[in-house]
N, C-alpha and C. Protein backbone atom coordinates (compact mmCIF):
# COMPACT_ATOMS: atom_id res chain seq x y z
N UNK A 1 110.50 116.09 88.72
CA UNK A 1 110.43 115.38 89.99
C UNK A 1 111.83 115.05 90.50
N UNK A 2 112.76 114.54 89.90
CA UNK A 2 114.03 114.27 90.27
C UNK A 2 114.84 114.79 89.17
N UNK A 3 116.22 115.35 89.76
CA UNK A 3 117.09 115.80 88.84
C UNK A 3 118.49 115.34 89.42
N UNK A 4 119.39 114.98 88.47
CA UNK A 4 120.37 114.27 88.53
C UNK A 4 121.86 115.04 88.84
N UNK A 5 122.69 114.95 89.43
CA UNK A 5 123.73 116.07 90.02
C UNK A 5 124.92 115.03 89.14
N UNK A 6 125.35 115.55 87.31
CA UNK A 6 126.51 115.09 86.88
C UNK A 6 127.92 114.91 87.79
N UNK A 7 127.85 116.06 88.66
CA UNK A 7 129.28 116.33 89.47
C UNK A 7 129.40 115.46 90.71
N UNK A 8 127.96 114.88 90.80
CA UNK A 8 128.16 113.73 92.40
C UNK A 8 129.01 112.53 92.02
N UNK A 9 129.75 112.50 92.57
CA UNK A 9 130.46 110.67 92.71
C UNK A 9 129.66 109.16 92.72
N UNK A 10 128.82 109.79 93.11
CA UNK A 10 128.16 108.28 93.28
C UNK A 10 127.14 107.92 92.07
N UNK A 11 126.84 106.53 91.93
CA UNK A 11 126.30 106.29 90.67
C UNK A 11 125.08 106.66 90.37
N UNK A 12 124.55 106.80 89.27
CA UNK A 12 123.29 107.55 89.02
C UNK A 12 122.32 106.69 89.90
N UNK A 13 122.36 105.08 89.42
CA UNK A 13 121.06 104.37 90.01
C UNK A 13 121.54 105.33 91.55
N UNK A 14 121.94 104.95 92.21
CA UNK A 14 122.21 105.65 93.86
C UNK A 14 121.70 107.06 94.12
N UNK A 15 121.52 107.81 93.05
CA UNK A 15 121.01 109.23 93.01
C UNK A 15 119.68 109.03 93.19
N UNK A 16 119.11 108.20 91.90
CA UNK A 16 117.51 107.99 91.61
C UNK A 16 117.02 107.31 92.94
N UNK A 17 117.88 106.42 93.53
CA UNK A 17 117.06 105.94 94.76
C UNK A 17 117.00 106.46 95.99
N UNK A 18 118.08 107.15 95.85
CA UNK A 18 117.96 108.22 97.31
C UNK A 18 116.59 109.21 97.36
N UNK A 19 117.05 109.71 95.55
CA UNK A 19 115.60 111.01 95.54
C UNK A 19 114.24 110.07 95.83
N UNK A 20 114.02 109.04 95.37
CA UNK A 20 112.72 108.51 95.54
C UNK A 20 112.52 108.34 97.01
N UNK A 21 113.63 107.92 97.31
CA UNK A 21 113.71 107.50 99.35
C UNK A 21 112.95 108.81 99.72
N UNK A 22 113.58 109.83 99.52
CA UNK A 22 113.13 110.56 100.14
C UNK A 22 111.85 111.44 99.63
N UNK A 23 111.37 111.14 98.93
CA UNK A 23 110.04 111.33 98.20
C UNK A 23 109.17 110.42 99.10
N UNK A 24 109.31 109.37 98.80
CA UNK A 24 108.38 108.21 99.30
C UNK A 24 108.40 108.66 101.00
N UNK A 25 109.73 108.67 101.72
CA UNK A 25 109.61 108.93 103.10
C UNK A 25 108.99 110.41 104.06
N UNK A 26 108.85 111.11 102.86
CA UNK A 26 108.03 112.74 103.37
C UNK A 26 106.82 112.67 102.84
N UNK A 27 106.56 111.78 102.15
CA UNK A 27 105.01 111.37 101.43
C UNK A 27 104.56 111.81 100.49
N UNK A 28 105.77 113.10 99.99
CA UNK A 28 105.39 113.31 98.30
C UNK A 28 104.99 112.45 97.51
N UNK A 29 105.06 110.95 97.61
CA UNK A 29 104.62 110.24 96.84
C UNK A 29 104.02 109.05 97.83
N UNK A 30 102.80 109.47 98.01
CA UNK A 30 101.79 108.39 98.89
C UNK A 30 101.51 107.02 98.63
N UNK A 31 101.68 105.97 99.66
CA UNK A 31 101.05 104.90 99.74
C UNK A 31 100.40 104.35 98.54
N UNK A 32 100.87 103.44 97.73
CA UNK A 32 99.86 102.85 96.64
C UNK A 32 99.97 103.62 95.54
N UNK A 33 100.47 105.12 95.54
CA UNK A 33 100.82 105.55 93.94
C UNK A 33 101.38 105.21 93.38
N UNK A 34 101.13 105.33 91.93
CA UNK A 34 102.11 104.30 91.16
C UNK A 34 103.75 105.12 90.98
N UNK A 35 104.44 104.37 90.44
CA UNK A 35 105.68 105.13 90.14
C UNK A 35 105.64 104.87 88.62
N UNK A 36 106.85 106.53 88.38
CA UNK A 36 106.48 106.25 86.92
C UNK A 36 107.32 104.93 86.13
N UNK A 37 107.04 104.80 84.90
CA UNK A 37 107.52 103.67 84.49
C UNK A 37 108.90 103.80 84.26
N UNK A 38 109.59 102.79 84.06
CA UNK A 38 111.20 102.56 83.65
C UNK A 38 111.53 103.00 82.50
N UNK A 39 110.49 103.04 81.70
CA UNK A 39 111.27 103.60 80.66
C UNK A 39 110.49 105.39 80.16
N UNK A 40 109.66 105.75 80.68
CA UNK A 40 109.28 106.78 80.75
C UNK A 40 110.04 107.53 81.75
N UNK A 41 110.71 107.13 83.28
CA UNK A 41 111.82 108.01 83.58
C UNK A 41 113.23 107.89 82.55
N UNK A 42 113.59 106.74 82.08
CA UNK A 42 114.98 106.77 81.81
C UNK A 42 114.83 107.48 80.43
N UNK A 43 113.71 107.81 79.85
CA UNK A 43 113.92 108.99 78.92
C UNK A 43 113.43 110.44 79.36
N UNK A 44 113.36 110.79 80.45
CA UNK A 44 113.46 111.82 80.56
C UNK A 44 114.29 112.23 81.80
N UNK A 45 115.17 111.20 82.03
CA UNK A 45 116.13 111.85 82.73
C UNK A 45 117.58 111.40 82.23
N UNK A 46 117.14 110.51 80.66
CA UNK A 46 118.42 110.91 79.93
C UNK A 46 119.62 109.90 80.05
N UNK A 47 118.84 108.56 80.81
CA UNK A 47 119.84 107.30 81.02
C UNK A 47 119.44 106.00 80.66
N UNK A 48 120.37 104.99 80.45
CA UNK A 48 119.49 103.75 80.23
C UNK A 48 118.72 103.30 80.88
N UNK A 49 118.07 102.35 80.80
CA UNK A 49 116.10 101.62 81.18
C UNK A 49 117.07 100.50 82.37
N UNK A 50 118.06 100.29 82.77
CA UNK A 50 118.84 99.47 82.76
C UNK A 50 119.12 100.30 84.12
N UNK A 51 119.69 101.41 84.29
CA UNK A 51 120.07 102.47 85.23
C UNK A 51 118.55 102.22 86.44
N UNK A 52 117.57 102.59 85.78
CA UNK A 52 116.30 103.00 86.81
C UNK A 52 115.59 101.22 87.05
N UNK A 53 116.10 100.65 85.86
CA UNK A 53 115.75 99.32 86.66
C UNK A 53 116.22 98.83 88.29
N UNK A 54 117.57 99.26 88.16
CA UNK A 54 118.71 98.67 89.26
C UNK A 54 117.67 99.69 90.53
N UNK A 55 118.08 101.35 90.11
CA UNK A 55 116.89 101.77 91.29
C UNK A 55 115.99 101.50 92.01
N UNK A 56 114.89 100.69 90.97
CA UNK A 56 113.91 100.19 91.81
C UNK A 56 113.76 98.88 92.17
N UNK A 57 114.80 98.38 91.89
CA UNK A 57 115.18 96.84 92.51
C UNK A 57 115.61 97.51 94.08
N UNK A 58 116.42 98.41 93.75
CA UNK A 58 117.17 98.83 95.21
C UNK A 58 115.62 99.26 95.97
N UNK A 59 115.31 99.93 96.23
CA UNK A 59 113.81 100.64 96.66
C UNK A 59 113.16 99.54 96.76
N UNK A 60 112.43 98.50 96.00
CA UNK A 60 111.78 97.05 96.39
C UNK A 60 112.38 96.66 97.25
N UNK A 61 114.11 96.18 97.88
CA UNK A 61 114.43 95.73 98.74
C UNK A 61 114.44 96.37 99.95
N UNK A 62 114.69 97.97 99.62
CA UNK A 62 114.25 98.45 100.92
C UNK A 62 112.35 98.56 101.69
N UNK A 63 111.88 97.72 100.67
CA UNK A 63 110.60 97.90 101.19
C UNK A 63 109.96 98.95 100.59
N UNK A 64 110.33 100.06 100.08
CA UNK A 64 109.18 100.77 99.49
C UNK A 64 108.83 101.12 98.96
N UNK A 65 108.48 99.87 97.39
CA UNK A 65 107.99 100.00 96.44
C UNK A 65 107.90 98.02 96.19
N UNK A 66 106.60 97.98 95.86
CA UNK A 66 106.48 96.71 95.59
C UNK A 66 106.06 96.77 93.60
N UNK A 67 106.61 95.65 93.14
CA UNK A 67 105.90 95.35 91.44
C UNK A 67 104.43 94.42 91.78
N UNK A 68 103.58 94.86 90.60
CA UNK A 68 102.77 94.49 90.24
C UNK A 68 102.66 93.89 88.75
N UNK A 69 102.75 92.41 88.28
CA UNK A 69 103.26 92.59 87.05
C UNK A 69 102.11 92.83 85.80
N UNK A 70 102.89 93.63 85.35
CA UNK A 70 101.68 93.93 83.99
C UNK A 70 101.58 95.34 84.40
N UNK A 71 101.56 95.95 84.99
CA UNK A 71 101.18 97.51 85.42
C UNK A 71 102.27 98.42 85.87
N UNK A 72 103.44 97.86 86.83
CA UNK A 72 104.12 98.87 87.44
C UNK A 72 104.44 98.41 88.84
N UNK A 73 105.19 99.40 89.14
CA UNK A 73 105.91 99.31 90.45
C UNK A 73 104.96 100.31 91.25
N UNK A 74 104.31 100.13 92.43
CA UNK A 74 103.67 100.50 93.69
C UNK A 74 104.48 101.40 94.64
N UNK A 75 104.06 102.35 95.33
CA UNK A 75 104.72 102.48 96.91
C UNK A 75 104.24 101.86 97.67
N UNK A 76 104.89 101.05 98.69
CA UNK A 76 104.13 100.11 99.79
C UNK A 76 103.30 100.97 100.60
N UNK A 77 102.37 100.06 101.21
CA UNK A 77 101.66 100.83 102.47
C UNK A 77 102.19 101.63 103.33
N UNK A 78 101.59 102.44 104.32
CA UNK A 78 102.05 103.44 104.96
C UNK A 78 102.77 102.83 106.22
N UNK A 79 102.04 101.63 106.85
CA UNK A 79 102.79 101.02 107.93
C UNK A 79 104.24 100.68 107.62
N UNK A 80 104.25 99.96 106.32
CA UNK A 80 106.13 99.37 106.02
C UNK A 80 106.99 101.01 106.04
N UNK A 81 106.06 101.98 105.03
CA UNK A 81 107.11 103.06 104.58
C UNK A 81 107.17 103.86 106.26
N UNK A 82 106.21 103.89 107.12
CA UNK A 82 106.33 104.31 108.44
C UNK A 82 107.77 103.26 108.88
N UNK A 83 107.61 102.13 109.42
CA UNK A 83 108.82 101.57 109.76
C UNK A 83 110.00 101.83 109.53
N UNK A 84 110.19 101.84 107.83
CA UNK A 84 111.52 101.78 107.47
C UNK A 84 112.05 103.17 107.86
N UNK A 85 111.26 104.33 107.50
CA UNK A 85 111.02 105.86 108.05
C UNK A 85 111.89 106.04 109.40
N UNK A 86 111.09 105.33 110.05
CA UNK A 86 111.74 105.31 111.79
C UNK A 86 112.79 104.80 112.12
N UNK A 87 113.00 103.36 111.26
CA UNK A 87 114.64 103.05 111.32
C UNK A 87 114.93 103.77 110.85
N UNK A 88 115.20 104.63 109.63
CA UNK A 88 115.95 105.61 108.83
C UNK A 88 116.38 106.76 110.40
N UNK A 89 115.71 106.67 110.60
CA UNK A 89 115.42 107.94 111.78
C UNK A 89 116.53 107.27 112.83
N UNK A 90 116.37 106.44 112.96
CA UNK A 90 116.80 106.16 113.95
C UNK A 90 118.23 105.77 113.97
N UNK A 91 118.79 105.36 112.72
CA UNK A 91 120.09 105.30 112.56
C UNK A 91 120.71 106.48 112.36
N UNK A 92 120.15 107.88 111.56
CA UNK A 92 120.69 108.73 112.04
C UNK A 92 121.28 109.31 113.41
N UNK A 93 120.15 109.36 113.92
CA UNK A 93 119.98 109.44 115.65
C UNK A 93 121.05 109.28 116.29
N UNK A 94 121.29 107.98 115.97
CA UNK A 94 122.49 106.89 116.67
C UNK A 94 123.46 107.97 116.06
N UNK A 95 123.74 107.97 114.73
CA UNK A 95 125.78 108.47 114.14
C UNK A 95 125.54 109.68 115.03
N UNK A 96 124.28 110.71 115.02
CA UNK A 96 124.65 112.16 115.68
C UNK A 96 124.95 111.86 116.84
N UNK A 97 124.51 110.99 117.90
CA UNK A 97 124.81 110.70 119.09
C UNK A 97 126.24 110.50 119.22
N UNK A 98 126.77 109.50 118.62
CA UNK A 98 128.33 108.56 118.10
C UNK A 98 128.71 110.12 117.75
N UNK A 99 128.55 110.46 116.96
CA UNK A 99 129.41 112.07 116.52
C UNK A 99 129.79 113.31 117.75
N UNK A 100 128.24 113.42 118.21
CA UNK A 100 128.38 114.30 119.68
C UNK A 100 129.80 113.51 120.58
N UNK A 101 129.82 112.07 120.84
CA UNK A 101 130.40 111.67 121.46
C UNK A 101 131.96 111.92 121.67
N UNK A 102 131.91 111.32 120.32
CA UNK A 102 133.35 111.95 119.61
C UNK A 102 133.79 113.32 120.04
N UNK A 103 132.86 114.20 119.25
CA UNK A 103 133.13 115.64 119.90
C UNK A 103 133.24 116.30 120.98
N UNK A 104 132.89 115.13 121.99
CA UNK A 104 133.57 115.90 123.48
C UNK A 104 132.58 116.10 124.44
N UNK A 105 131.36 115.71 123.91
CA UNK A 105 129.87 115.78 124.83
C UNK A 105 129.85 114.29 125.74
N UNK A 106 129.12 114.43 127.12
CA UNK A 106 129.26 113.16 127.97
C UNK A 106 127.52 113.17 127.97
N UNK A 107 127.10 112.19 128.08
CA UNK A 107 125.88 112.04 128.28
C UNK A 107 124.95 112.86 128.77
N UNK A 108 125.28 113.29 130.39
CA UNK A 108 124.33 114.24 130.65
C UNK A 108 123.99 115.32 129.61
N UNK A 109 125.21 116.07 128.97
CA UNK A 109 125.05 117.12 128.35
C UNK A 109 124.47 116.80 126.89
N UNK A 110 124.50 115.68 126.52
CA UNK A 110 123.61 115.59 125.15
C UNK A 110 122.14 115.57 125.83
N UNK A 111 121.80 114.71 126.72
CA UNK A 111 120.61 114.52 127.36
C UNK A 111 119.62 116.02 127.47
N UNK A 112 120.60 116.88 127.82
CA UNK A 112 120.30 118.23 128.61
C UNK A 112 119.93 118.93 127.13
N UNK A 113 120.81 118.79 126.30
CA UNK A 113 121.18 119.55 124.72
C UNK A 113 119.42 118.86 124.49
N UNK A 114 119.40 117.53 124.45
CA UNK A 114 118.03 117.17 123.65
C UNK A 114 116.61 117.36 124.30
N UNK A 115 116.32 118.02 125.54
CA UNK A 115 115.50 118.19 126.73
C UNK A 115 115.46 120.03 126.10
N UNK A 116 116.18 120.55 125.67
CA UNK A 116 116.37 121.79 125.64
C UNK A 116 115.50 122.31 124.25
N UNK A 117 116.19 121.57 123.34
CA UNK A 117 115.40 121.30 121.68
C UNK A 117 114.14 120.86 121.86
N UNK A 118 113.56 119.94 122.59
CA UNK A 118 112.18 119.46 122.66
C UNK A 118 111.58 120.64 123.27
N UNK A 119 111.99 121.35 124.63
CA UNK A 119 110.93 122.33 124.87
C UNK A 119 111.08 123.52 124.17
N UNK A 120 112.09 124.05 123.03
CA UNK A 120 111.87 124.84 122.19
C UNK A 120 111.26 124.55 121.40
N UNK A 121 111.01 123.69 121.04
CA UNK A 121 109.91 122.87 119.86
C UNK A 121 108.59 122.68 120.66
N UNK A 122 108.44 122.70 121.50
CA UNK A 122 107.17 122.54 122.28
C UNK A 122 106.67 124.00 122.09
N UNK A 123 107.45 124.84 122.42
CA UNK A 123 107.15 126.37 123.04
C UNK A 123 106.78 126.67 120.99
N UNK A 124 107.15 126.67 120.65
CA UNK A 124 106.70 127.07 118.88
C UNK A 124 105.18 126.59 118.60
C-alpha cells in the first residue's frame, strides 16, 4: 500500500502522511475504513511504532482520520474528507494561478487558458 522513497529529504512520518493523504483523498481508502494498525504498519514498512504514530496524529489533525479507543484509527466521513479535498484543491489552484502570474500571464489570458481546458474536457 505505501512504499517509502530512502532518497527523499523529508522525514519518513511526512512520507507516510502524504501517501495516506492521498489515499484517503482519491478514496482508495473509504469513509469509515479502518486504518491499519501502528504497529502492524511500522513492521512492515520497517520503522519505529513511534514514526507512524506522529503520522497519524498529523492526518487526525488534518481531519482525516479520527481514533476510536480500543480498536483503531478511522477515516472520517466523506463530507470532512470532501472539504478538506476542496481546500486541498483549492490551494493548489491559487500557487498555479500565483505561478501563471509570475510567468507573464495577465488575467484575461489565464481566464481564456481555463475556458479553453474546460471545453476540451467537456468535448471528451
Amino acid at each position: 500500500m505505501i512504499v517509502l522513497d530512502y532518497q527523499d529529504r523529508r522525514p519518513i512520518y511526512e512520507q507516510v502522511t502524504d501517501k495516506f493523504q492521498i489515499l484517503i483523498l482519491n478514496g482508495v481508502l473509504p469513509p469509515g475504513s479502518q486504518m491499519p494498525s501502528v504497529r502492524q504498519l511500522a513492521t512492515e514498512l520497517s520503522v519505529n511504532p513511534n514514526t507512524i504514530q506522529r503520522a497519524y496524529m498529523e492526518l487526525e489533525k488534518m481531519g482525516l482520520i479520527y481514533p476510536v479507543k480500543g480498536r483503531g484509527n478511522f477515516v472520517a466521513d466523506s463530507s470532512q474528507v470532501q472539504k478538506i479535498n476542496r481546500e486541498s484543491y483549492r490551494k493548489e489552484f491559487t500557487a498555479l494561478i500565483q505561478k501563471g502570474r509570475n510567468t507573464g500571464f495577465n488575467r484575461e489570458e489565464l481566464e481564456k487558458m481555463f475556458a479553453e481546458i474546460f471545453e476540451k474536457e467537456d468535448e471528451s
